[in-house]
N, C-alpha and C. Protein backbone atom coordinates (compact mmCIF):
# COMPACT_ATOMS: atom_id res chain seq x y z
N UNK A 1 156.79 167.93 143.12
CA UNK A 1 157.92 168.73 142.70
C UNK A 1 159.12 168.43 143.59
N UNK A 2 160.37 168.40 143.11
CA UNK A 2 161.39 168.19 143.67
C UNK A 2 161.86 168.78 144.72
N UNK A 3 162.42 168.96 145.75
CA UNK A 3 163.16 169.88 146.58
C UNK A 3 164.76 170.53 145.62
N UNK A 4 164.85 171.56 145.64
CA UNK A 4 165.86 171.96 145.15
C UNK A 4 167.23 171.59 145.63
N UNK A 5 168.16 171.24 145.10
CA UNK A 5 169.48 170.76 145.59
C UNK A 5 170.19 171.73 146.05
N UNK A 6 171.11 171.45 146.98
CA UNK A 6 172.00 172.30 147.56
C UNK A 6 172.59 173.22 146.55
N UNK A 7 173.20 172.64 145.61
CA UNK A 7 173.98 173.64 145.05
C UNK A 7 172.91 174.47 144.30
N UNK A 8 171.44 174.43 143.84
CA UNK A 8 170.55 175.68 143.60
C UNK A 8 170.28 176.64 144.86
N UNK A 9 170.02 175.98 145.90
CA UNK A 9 169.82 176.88 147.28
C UNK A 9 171.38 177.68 147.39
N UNK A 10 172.30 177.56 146.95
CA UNK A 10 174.03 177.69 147.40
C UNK A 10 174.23 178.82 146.66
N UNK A 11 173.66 178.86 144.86
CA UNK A 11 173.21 179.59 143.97
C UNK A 11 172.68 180.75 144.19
N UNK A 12 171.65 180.37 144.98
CA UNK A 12 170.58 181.24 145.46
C UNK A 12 170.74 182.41 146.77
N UNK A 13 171.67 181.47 147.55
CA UNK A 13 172.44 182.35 148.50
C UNK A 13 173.41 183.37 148.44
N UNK A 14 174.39 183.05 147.88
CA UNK A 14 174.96 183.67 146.68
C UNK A 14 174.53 185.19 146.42
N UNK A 15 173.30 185.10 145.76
CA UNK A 15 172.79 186.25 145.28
C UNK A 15 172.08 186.80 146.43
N UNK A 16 172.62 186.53 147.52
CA UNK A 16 171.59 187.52 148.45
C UNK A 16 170.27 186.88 149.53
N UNK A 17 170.06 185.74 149.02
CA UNK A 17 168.74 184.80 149.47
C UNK A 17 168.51 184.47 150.67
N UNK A 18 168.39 185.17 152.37
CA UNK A 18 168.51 184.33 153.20
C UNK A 18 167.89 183.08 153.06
N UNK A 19 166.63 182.88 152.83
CA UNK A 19 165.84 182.00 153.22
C UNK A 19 166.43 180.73 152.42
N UNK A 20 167.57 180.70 151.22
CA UNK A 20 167.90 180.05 150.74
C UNK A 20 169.03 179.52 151.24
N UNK A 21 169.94 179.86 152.21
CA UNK A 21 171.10 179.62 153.60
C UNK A 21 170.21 178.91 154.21
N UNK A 22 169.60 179.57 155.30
CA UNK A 22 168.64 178.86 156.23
C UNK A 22 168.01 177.39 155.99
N UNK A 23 167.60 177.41 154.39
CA UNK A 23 167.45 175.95 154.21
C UNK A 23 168.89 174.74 154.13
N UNK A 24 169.76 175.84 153.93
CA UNK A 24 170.88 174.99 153.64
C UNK A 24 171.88 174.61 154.84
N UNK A 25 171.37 175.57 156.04
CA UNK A 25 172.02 175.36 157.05
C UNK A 25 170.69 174.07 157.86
N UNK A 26 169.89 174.51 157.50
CA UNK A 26 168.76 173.32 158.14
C UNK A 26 169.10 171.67 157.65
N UNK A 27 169.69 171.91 156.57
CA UNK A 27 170.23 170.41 156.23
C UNK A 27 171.25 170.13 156.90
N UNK A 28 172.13 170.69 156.75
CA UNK A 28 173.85 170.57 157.58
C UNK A 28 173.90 170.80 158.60
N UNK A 29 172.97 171.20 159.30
CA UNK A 29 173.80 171.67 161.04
C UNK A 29 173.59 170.32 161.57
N UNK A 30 173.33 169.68 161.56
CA UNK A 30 172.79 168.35 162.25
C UNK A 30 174.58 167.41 162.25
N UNK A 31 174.80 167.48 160.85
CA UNK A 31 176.10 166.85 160.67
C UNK A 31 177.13 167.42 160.84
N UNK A 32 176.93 168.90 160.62
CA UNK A 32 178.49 169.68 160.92
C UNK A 32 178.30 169.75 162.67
N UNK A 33 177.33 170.05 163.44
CA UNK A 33 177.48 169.41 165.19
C UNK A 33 177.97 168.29 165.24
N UNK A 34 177.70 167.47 164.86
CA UNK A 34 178.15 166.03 165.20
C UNK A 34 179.49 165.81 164.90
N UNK A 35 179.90 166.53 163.55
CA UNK A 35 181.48 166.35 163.68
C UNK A 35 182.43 167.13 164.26
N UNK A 36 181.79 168.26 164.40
CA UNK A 36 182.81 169.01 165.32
C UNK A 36 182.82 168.76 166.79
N UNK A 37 181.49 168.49 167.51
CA UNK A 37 181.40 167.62 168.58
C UNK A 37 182.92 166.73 168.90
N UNK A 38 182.51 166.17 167.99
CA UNK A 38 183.72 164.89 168.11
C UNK A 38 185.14 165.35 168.27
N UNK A 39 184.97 166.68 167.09
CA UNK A 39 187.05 166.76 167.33
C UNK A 39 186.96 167.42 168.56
N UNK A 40 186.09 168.48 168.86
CA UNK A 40 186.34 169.17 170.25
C UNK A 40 185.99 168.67 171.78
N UNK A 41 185.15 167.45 171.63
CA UNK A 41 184.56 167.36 173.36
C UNK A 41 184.01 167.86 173.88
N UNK A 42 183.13 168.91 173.19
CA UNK A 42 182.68 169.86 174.13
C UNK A 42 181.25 170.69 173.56
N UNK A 43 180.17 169.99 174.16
CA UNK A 43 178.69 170.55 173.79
C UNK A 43 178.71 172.10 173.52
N UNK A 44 179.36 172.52 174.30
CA UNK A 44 179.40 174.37 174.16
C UNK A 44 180.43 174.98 173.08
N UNK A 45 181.71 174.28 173.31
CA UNK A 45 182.62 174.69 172.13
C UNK A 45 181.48 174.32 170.80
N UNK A 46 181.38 173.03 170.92
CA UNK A 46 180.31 172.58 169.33
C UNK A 46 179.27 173.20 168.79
N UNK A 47 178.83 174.04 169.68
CA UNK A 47 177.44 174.65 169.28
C UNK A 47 178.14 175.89 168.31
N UNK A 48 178.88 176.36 169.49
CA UNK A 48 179.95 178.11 169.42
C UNK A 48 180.42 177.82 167.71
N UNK A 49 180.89 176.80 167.34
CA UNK A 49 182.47 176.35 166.24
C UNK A 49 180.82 176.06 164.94
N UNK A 50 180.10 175.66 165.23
CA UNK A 50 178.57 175.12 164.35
C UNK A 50 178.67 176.62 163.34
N UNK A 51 178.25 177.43 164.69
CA UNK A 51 177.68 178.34 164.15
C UNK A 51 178.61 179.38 163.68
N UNK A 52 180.02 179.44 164.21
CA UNK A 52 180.92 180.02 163.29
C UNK A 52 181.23 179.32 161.83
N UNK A 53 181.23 178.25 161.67
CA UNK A 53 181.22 177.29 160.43
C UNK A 53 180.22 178.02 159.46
N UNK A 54 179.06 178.01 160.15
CA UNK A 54 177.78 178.50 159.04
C UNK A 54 178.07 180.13 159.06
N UNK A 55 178.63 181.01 159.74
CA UNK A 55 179.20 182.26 159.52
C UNK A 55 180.24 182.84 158.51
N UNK A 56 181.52 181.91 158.41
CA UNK A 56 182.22 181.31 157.65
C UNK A 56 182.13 181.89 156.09
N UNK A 57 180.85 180.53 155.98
CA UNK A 57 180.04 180.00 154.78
C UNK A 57 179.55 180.75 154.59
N UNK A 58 179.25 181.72 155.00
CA UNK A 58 177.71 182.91 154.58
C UNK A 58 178.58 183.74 153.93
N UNK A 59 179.91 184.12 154.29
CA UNK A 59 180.91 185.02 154.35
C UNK A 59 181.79 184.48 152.98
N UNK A 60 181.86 183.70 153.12
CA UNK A 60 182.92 183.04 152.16
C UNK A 60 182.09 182.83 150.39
N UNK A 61 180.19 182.78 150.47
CA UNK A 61 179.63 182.52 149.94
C UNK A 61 180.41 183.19 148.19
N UNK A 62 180.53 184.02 148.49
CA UNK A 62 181.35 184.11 147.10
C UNK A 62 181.92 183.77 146.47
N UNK A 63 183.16 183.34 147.29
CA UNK A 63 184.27 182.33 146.73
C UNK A 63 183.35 180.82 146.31
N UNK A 64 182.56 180.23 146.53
CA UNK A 64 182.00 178.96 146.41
C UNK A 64 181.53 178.75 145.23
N UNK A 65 182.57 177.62 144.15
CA UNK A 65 182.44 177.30 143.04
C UNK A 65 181.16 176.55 142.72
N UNK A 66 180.41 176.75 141.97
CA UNK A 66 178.98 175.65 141.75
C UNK A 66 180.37 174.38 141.42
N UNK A 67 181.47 174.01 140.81
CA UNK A 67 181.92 173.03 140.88
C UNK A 67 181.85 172.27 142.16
N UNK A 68 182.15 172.80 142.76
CA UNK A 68 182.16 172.03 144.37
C UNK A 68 180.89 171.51 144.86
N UNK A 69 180.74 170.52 145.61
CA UNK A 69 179.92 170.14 146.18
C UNK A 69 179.64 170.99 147.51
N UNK A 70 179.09 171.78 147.93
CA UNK A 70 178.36 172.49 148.55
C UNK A 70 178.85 171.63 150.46
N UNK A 71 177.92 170.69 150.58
CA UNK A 71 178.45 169.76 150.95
C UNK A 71 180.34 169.38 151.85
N UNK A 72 181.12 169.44 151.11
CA UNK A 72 182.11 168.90 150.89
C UNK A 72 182.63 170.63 151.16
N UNK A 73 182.03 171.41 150.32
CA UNK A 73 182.99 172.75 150.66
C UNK A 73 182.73 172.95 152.33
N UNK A 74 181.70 172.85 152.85
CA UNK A 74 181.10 173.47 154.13
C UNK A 74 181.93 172.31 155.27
N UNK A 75 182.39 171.42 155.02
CA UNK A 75 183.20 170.79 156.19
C UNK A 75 183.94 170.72 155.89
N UNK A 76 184.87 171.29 154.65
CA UNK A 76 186.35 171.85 154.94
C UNK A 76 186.43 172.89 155.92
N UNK A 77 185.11 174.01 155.91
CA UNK A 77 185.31 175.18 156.79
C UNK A 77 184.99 174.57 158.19
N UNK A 78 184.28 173.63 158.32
CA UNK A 78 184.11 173.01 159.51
C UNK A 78 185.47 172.23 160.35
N UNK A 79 186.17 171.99 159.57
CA UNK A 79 187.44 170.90 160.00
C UNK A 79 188.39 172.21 160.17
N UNK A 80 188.59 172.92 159.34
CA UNK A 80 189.55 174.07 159.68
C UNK A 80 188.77 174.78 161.17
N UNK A 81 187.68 175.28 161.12
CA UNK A 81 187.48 175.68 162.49
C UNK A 81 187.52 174.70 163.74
N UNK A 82 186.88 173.23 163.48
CA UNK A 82 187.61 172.78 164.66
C UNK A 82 189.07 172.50 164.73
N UNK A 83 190.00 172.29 164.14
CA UNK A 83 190.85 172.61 164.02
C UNK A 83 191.94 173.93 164.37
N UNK A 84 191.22 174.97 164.52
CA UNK A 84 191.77 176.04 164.67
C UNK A 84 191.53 176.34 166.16
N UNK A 85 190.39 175.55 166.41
CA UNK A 85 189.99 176.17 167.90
C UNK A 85 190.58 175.53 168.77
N UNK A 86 191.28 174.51 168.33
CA UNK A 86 192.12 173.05 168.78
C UNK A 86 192.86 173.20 169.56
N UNK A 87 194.18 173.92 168.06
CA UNK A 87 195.29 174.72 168.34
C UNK A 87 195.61 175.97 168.95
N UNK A 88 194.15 176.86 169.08
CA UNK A 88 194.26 177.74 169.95
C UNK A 88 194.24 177.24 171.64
N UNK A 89 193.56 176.11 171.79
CA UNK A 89 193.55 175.70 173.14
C UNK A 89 194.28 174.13 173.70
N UNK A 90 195.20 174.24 172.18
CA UNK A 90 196.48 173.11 172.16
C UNK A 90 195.27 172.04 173.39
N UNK A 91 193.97 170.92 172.46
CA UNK A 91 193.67 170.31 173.52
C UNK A 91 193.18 169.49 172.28
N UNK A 92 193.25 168.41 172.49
CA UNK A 92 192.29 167.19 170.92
C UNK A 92 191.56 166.61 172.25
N UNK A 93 190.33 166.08 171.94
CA UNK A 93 189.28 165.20 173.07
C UNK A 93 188.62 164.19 172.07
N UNK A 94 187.98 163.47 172.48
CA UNK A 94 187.28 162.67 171.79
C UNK A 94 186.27 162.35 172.44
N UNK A 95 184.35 162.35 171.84
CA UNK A 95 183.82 162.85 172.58
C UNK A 95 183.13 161.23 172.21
N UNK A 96 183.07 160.33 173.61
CA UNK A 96 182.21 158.86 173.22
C UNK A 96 181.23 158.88 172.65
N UNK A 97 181.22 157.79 171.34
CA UNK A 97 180.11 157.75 170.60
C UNK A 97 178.60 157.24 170.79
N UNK A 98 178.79 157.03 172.27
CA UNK A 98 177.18 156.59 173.29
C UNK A 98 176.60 158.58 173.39
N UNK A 99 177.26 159.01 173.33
CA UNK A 99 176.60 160.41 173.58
C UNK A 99 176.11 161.41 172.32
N UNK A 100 176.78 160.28 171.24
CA UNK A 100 175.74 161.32 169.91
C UNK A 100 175.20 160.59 169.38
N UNK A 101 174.62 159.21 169.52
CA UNK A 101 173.85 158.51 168.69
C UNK A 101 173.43 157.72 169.61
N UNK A 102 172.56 157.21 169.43
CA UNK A 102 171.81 155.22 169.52
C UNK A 102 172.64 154.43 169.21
N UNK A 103 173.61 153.62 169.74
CA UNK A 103 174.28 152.39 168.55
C UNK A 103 173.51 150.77 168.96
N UNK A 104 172.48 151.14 169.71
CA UNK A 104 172.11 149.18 169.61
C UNK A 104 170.72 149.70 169.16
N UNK A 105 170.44 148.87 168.36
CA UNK A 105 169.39 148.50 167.98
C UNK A 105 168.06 147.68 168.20
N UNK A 106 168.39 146.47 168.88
CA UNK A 106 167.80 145.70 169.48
C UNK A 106 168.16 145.54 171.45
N UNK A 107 167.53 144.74 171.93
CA UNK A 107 167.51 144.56 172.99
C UNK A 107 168.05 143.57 173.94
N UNK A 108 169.27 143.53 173.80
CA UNK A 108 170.31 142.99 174.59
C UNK A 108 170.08 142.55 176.06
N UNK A 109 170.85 141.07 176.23
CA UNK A 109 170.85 140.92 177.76
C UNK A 109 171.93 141.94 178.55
N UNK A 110 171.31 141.38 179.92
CA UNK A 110 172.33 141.96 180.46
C UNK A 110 173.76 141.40 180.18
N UNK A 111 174.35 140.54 180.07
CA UNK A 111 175.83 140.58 179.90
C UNK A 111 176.40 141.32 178.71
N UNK A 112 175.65 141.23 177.64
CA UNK A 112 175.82 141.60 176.40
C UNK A 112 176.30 143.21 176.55
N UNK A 113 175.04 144.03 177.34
CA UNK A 113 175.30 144.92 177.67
C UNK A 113 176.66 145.26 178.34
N UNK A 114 176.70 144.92 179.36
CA UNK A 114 178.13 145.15 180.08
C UNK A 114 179.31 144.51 179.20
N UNK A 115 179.48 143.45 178.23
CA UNK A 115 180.60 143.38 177.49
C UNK A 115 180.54 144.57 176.32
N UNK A 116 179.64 144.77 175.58
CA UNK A 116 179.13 146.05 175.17
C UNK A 116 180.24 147.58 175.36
N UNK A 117 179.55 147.36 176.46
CA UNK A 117 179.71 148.91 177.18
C UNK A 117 181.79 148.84 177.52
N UNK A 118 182.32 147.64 178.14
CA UNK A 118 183.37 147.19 178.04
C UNK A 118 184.53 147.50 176.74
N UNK A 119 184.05 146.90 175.59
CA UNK A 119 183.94 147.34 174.16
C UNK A 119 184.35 148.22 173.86
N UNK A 120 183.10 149.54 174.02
CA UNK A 120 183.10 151.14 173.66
C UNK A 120 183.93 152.15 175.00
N UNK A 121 184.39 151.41 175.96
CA UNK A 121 184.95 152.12 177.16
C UNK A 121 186.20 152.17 176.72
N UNK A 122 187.11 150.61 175.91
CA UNK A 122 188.04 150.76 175.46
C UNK A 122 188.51 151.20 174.10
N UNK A 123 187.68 150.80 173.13
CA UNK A 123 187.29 151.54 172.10
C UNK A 123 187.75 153.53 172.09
N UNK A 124 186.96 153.54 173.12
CA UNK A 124 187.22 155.39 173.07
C UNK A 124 188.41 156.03 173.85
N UNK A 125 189.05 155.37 174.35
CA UNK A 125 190.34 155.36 175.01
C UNK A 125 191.62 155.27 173.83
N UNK A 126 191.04 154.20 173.23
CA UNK A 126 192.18 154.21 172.58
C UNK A 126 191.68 155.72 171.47
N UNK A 127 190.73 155.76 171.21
CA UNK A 127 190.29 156.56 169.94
C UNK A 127 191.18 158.09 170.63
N UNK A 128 190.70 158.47 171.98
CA UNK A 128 191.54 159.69 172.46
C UNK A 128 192.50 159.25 172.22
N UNK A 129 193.79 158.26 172.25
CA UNK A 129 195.39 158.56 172.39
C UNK A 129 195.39 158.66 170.40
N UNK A 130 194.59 158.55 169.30
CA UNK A 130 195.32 158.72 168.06
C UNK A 130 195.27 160.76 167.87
N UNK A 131 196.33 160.34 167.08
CA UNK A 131 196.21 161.85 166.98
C UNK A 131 195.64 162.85 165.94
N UNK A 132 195.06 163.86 166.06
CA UNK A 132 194.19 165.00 165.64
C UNK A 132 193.96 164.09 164.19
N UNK A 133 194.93 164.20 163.14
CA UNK A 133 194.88 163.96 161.91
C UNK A 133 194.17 162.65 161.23
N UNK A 134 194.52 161.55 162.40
CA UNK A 134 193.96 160.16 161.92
C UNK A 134 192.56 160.45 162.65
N UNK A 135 192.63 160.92 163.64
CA UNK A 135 191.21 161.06 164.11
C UNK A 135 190.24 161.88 163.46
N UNK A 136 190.63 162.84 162.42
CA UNK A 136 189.88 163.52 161.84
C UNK A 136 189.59 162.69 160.91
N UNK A 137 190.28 162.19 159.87
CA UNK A 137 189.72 161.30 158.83
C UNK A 137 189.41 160.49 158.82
N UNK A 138 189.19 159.64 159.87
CA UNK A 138 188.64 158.34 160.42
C UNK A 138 187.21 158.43 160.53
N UNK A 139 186.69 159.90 161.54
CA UNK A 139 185.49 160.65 161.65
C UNK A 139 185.02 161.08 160.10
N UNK A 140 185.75 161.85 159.14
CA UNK A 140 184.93 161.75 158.17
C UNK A 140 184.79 160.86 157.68
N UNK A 141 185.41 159.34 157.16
CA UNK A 141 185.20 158.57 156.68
C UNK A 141 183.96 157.27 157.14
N UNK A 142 184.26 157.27 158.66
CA UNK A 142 183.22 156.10 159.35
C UNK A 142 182.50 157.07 159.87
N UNK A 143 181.99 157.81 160.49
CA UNK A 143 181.12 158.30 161.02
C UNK A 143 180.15 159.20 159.52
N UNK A 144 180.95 160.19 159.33
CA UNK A 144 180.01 161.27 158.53
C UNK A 144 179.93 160.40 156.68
N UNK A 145 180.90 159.03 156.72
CA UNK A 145 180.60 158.52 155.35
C UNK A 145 181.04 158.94 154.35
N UNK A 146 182.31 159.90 154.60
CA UNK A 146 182.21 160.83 152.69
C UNK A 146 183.28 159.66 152.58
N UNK A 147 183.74 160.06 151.21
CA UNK A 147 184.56 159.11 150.18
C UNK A 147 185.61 159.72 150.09
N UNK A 148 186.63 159.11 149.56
CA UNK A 148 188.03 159.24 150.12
C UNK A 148 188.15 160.85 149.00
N UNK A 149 187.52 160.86 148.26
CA UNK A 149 187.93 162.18 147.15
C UNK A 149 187.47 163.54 148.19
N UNK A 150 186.26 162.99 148.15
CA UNK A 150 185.38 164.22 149.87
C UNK A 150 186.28 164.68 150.57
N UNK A 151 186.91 163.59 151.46
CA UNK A 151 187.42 164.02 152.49
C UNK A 151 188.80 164.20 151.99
N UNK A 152 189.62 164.27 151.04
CA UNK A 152 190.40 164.53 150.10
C UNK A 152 190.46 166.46 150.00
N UNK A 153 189.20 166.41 149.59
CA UNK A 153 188.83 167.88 149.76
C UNK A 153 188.70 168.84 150.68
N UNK A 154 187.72 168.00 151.64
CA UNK A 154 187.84 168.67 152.64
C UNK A 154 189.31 169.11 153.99
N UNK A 155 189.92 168.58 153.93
CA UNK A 155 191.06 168.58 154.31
C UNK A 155 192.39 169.17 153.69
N UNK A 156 191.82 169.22 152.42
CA UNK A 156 193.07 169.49 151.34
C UNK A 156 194.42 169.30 151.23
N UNK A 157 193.89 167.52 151.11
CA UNK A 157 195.14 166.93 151.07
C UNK A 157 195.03 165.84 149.83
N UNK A 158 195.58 165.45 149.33
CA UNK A 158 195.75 164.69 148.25
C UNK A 158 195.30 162.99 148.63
N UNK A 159 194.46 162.69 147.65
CA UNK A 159 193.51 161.40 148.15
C UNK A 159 194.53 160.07 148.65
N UNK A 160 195.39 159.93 148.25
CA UNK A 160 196.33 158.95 148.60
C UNK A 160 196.91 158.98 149.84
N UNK A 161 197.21 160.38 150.12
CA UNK A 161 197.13 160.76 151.39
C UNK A 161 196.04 160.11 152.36
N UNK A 162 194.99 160.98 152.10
CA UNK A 162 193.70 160.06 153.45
C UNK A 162 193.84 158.81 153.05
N UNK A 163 193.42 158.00 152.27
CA UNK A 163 193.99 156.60 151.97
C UNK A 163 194.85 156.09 153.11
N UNK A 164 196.22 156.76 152.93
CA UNK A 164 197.28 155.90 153.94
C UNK A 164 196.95 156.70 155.01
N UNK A 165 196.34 157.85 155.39
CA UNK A 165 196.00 158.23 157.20
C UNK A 165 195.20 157.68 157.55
N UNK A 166 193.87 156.95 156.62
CA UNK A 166 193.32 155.90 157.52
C UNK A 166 193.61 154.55 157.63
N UNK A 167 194.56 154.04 156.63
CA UNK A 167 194.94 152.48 156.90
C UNK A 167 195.82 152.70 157.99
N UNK A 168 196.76 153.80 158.51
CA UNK A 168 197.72 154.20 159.73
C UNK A 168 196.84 153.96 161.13
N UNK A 169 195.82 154.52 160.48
CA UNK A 169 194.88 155.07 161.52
C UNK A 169 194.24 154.06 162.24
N UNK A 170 193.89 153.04 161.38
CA UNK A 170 192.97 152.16 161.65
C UNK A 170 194.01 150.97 162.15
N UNK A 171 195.23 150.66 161.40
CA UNK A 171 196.16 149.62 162.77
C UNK A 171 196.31 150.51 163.86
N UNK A 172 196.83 152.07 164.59
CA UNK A 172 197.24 152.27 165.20
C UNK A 172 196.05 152.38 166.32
N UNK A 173 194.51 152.25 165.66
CA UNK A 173 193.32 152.07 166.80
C UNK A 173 193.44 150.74 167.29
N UNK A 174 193.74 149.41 166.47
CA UNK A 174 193.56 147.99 166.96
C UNK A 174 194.70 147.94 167.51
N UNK A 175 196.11 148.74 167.52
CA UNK A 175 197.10 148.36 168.22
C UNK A 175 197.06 149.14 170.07
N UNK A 176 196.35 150.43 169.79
CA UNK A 176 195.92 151.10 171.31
C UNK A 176 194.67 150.08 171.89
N UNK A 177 193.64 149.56 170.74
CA UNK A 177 192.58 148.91 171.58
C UNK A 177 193.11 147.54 172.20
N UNK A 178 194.05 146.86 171.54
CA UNK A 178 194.13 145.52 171.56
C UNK A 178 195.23 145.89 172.87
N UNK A 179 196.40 146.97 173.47
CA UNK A 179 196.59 147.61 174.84
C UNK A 179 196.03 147.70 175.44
N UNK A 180 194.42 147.97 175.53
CA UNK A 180 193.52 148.57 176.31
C UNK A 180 192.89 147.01 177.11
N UNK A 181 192.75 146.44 176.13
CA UNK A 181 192.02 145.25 176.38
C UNK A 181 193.10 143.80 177.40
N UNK A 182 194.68 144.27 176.77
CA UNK A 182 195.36 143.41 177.48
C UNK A 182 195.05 144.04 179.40
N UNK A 183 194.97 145.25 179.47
CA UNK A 183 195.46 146.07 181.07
C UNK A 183 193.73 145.76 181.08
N UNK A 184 192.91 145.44 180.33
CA UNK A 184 191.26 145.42 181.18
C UNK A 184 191.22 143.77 182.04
């Protein structure tokens, strides 16, 4: 038998269902940490902003169209709260991507390693100097994967829009990295 899809568990919550949240937060918390991680820097803010996100959502559960992707609605509330917690503490961070994932796969020499590590030192330097906006849609797009309509949504901004904030986004990273790399 199938596992039920979000938007039946979303359905289901809706009417009252904890146990039907709980499954739905058991899918998403994994990804809504990881992206709010990122806009805030901060293991404790991320946990705090997680679980207001899924508070949010529990709260908001009414308003939530079965049109919507379930999904897609829950990290708009996620991007507005990191976002909000941002601007309350006027601070953007960027949190290196060696600290929420694995990125090698195989088993590298040592030089490899240290050019590597070289790489992602400047890499995330430059990633802190872009600002809040390109860095947010850059994160949903390469990291969390949604599609330009997704993150269209989630942001609520018009798709042509994210379109040109990440082609901005993405010269103004090779123009800070390719700085970074001249002063290394």
């Amino acid at each position: 038998m199938n596992e039920p899809s979000d938007r039946e568990y979303a359905e289901q919550a809706k009417s009252g269902d904890w146990q039907s949240f709980s499954v739905l937060v058991q899918r998403h918390q994994d990804r809504v940490y990881r992206f709010v991680l990122r806009m805030t820097g901060c293991r404790e803010d991320a946990l705090e902003l997680t679980q207001e996100t899924f508070l949010r959502a529990f709260r908001a559960l009414p308003s939530w169209r079965p049109d919507a992707l379930f999904g897609t609605w829950l990290f708009r509330i996620a991007a507005n709260v990191a976002t909000d917690s941002l601007r309350r503490r006027k601070l953007a961070r960027y949190v290196p991507l060696d600290e929420c994932e694995d990125l090698v796969a195989h088993a590298p020499g040592p030089e490899e390693i240290v050019q590597d590590r070289e790489r992602c030192r400047l890499l995330e330097s430059a990633l802190e100097q872009l600002p809040l906006d390109y860095r947010e849609v850059l994160l949903l797009r390469e990291i969390e994967e949604m599609s330009y309509s997704d993150i269209a949504q989630v942001l609520r901004i018009r798709e042509g829009t994210v379109k040109s904030r990440i082609a901005r986004a993405r010269r103004l990273l090779i123009q800070l990295y390719r700085q970074r790399c001249g002063e290394a």
